[in-house]
Protein backbone atom coordinates (compact mmCIF):
# COMPACT_ATOMS: atom_id res chain seq x y z
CA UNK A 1 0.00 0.00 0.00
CA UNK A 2 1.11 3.31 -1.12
CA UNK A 3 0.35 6.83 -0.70
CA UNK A 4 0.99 9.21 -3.70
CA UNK A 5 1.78 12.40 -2.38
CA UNK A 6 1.55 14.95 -4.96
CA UNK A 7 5.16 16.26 -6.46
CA UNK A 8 3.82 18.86 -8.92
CA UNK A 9 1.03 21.00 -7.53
CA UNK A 10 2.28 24.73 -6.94
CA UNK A 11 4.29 24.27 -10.55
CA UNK A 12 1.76 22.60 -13.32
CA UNK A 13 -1.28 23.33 -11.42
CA UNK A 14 -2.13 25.73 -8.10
CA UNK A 15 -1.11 23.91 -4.92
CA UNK A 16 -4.46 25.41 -3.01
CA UNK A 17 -7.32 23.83 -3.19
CA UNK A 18 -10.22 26.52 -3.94
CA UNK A 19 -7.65 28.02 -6.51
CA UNK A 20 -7.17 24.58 -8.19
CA UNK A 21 -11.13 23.97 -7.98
CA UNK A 22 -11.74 27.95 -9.14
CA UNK A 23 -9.38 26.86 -12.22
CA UNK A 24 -10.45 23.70 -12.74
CA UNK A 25 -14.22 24.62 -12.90
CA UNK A 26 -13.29 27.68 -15.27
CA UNK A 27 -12.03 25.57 -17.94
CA UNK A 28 -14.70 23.23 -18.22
CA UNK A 29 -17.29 26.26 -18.23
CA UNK A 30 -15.36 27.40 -20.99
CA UNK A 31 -14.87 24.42 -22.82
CA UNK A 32 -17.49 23.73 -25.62
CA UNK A 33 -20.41 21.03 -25.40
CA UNK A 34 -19.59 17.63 -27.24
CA UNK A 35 -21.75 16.83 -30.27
CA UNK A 36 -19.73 13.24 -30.24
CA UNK A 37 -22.28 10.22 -30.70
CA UNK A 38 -22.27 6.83 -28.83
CA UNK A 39 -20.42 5.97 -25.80
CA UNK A 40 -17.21 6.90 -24.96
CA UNK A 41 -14.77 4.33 -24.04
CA UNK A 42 -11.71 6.47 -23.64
CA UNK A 43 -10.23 10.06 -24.00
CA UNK A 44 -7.28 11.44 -25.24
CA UNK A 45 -5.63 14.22 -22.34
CA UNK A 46 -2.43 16.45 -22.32
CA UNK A 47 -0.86 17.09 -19.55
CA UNK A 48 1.49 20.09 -19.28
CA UNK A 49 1.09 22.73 -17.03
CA UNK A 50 -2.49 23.89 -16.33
CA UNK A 51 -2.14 27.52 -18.21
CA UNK A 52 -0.87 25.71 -20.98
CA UNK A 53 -2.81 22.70 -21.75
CA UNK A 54 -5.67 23.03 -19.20
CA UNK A 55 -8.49 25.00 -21.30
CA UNK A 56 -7.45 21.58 -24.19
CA UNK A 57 -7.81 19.14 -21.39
CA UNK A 58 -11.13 20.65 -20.37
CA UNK A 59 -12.89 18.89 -23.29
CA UNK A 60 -11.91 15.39 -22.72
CA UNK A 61 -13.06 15.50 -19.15
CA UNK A 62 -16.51 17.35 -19.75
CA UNK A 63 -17.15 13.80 -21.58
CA UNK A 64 -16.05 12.14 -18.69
CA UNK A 65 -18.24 14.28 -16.51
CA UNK A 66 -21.02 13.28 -18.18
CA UNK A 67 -20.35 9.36 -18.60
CA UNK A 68 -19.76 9.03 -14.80
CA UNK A 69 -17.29 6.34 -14.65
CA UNK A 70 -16.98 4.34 -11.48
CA UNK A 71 -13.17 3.33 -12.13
CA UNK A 72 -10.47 5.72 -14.43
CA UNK A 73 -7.75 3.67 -15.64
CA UNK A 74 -4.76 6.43 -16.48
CA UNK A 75 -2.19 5.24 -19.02
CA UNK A 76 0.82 8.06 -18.64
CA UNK A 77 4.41 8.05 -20.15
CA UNK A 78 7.41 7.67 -18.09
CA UNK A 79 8.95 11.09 -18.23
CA UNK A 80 12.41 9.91 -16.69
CA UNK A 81 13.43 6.82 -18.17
CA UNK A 82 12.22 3.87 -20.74
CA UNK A 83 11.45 0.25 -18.96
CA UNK A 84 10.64 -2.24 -20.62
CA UNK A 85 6.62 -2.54 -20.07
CA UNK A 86 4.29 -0.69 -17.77
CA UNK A 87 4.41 0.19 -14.10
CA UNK A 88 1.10 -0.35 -11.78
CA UNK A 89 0.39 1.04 -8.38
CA UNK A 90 -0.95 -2.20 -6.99
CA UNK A 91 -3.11 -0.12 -3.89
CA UNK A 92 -2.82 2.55 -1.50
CA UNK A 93 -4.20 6.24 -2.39
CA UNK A 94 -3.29 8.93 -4.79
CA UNK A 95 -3.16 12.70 -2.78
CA UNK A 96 -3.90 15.69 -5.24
CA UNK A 97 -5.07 19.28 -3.22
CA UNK A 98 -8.28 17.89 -3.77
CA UNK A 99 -7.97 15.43 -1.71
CA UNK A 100 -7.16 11.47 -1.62
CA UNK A 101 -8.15 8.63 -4.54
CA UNK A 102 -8.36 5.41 -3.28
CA UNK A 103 -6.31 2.73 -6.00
CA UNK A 104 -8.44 -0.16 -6.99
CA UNK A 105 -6.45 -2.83 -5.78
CA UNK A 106 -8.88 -5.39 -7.76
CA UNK A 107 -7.46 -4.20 -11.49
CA UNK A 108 -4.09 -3.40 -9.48
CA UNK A 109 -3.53 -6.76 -7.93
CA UNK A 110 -4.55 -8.51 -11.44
CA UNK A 111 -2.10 -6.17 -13.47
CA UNK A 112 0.91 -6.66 -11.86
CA UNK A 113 0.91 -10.68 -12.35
CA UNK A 114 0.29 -9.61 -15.98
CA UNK A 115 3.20 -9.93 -18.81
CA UNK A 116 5.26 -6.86 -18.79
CA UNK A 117 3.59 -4.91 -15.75
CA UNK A 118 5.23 -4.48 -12.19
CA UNK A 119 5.28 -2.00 -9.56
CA UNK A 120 8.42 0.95 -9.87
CA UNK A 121 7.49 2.98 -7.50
CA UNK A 122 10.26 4.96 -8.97
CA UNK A 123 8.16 5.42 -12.46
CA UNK A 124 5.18 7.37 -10.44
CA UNK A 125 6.85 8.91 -7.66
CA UNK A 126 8.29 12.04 -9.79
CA UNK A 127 5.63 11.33 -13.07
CA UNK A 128 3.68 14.52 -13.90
CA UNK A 129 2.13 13.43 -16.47
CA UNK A 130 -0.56 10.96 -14.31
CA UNK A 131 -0.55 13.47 -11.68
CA UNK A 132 -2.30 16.23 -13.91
CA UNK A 133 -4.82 14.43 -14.44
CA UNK A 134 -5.81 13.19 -11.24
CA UNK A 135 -7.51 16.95 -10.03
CA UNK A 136 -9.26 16.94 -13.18
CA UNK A 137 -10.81 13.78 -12.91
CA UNK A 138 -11.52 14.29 -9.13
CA UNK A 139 -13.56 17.93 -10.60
CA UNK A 140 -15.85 16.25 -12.83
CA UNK A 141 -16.61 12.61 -10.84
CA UNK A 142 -18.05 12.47 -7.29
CA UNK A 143 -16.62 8.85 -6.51
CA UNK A 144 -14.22 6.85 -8.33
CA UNK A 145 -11.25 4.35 -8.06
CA UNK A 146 -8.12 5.14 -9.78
CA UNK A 147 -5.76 2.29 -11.67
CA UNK A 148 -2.29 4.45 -12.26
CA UNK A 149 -0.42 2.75 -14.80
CA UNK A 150 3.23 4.56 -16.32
CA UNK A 151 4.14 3.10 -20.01
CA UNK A 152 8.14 3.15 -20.11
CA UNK A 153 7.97 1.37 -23.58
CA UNK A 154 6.94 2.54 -27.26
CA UNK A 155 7.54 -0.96 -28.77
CA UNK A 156 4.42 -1.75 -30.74
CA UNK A 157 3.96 -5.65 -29.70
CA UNK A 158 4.42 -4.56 -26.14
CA UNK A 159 2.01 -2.37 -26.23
CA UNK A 160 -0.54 -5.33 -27.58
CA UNK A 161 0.37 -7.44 -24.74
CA UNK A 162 -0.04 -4.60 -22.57
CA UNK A 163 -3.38 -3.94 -23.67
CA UNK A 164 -4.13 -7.52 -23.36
CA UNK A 165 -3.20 -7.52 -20.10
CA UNK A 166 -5.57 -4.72 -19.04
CA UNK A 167 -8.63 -6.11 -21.07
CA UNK A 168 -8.30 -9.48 -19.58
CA UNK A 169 -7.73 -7.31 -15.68
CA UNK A 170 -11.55 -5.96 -16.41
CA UNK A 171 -12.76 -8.36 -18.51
CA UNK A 172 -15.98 -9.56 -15.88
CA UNK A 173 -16.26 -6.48 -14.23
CA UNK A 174 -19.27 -4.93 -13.87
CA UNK A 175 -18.70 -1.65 -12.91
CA UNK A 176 -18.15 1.50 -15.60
CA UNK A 177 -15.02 1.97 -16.54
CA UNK A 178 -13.39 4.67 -18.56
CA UNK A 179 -9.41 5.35 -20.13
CA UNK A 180 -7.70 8.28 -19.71
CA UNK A 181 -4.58 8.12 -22.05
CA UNK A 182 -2.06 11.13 -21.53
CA UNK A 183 0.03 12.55 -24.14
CA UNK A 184 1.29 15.75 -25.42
CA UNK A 185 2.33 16.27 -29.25
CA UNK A 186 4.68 18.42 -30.99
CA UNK A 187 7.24 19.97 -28.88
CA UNK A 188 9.19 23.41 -29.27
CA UNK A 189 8.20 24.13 -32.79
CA UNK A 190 7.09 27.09 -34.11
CA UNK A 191 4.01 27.98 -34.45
CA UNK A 192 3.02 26.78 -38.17
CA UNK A 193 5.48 23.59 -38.11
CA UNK A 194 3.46 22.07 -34.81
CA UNK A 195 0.85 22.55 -36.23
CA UNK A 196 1.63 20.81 -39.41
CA UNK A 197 3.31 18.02 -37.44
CA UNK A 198 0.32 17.58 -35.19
CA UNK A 199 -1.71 17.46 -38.02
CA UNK A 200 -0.20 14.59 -39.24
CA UNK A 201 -0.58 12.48 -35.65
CA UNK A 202 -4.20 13.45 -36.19
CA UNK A 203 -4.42 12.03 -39.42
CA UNK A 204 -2.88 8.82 -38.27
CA UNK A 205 -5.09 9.13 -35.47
CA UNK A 206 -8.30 9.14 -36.82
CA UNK A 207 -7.88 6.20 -38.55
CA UNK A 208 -7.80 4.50 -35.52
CA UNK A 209 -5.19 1.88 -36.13
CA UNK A 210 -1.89 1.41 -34.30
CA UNK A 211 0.48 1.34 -37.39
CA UNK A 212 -0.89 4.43 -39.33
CA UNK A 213 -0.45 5.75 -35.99
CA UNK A 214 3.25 4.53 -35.12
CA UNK A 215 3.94 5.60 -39.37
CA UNK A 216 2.72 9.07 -38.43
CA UNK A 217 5.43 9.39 -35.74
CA UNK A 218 8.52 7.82 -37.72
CA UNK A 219 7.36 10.55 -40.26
CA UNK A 220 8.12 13.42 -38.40
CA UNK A 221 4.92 13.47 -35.76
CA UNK A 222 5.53 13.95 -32.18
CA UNK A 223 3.49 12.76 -29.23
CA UNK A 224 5.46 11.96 -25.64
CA UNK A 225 2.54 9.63 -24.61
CA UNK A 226 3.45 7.18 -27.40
CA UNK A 227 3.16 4.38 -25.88
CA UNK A 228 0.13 4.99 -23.85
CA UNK A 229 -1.62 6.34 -27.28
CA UNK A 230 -0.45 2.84 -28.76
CA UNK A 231 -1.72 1.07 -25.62
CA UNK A 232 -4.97 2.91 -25.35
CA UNK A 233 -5.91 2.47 -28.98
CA UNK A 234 -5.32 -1.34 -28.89
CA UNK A 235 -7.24 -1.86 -25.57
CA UNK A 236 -10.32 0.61 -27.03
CA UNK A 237 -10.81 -1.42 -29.91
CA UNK A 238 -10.59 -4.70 -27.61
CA UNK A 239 -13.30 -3.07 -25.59
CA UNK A 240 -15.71 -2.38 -28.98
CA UNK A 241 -14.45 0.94 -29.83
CA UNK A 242 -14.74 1.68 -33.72
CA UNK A 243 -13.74 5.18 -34.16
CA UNK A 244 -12.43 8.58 -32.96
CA UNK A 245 -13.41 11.83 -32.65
CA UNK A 246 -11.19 15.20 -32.23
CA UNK A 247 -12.85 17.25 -29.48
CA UNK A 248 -10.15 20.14 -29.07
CA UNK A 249 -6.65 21.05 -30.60
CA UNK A 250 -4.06 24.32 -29.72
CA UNK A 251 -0.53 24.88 -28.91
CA UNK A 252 1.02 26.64 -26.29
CA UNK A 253 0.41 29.74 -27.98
CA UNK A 254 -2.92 29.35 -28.56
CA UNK A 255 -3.04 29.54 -24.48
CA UNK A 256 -0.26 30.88 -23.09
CA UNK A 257 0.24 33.59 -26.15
CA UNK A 258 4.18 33.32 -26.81
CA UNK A 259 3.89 31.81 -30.68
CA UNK A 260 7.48 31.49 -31.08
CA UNK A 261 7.92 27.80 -29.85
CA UNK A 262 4.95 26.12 -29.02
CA UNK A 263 3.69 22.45 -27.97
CA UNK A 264 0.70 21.05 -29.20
CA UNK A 265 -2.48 19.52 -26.90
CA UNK A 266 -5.08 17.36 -28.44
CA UNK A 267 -8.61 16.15 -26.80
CA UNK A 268 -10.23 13.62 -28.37
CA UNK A 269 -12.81 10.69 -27.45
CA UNK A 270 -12.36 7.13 -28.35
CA UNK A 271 -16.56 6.02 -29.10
CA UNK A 272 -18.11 2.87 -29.21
């Protein structure tokens, strides 16, 4: 059992919690409606600082809001170092200014017998790139259990076994359960080159299949959540996903104003 104490709050996103909440609760007022049909299944996230990619990450989770999940199962990029697989907090609770989210220790204690999953504590302890996500998700649901898993692999057939592995972990399980998958795109580009190169992951994107995907990125497309993109894709379609829908795309300086290098943020929802 672990406690997540939160590493990043007072940098990416306010460390006090009626500021986060004010912040939080702006964006998603501001955020647009959905006119996405069916059910979603999973969302696409970014996960840089709040001023940056916050008003982007506002779409995916007004979906969420809406759907009411009962378990979110995060799929993040390691930041600090490529492993070989994926990295599970079995149990314990993840701390955000919002307060605590208990793990589900049923999916946890499943996934880490799995091929190519274990527990580094050392993966989530520093990770920003779950953490951002966690006050969002905690804005939008009134109860949920969290599975926090860190992808330190891009390899393609990992990623299918890693999928696997989670679909087989909640394959029986009746409660709702939704994907978060984290991932920014182009990094430190001007303003017209990301978005030409994020243009291209959303091509690839869209037509939902892992290699046009992993072709858009040896072509020049960027996206630091690669392997949880992968991942994600693979287990949506293994959970009757058929399709995906771009909610919200800017860059940096669509947000933040300075145009001269700029990262791109993508929302999107993965339907059924």
């Amino acid at each position: 059992m672990w406690h997540r104490k939160p590493v990043v709050a007072g940098a990416f996103y306010p460390a006090e919690k009626s500021e986060l909440q004010h912040v939080i609760t702006r964006y998603l007022d501001d955020a647009d409606p959905s006119q996405v049909q069916g059910e979603v299944v999973a969302v696409i996230s970014p996960h840089a600082g709040y001023i940056y990619s916050g008003p982007v990450a506002a779409y995916s989770y007004r979906l969420l809001k809406e759907l009411k999940p009962e378990v979110v199962i995060v799929l993040a990029p390691s930041h600090r170092g490529r492993f070989n697989g994926a990295s599970v907090i079995p149990g314990g609770e993840y701390e955000t200014p919002l307060g605590n989210v208990k793990i589900d220790e049923t999916i946890g204690r499943k996934l880490v017998e799995k091929p190519h999953f274990s527990f580094l504590k050392e993966a989530h302890q520093m990770e920003h790139s779950l953490e951002v996500q966690v006050p969002f998700l905690q804005s939008v649901i009134d109860s949920f259990t969290l599975v926090p898993v860190v992808i330190g692999t891009i390899d393609l057939d990992v990623c299918r076994e890693l999928a696997g592995g989670i679909a087989d972990a909640i394959d029986g399980d009746a409660r709702k359960i939704a994907i978060v998958i984290s991932t920014d795109l182009s990094h430190y580009h001007s303003y017209e080159s990301a978005k030409s190169l994020d243009a291209m992951f959303m091509d690839g994107l869209r037509t939902f299949s892992e290699q046009k995907i992993k072709e858009a990125l040896k072509h020049g497309a960027e996206a630091c959540g690669e392997g949880p993109v992968l991942t994600g894709v693979i287990l949506s379609k293994k959970l009757g996903a058929g399709r995906v829908e771009i909610l919200k795309y800017a860059t940096s300086g669509d947000t933040a104003g300075d145009k001269s290098q700029v990262v791109g943020y993508l929302a999107a929802a993965i339907m059924r």
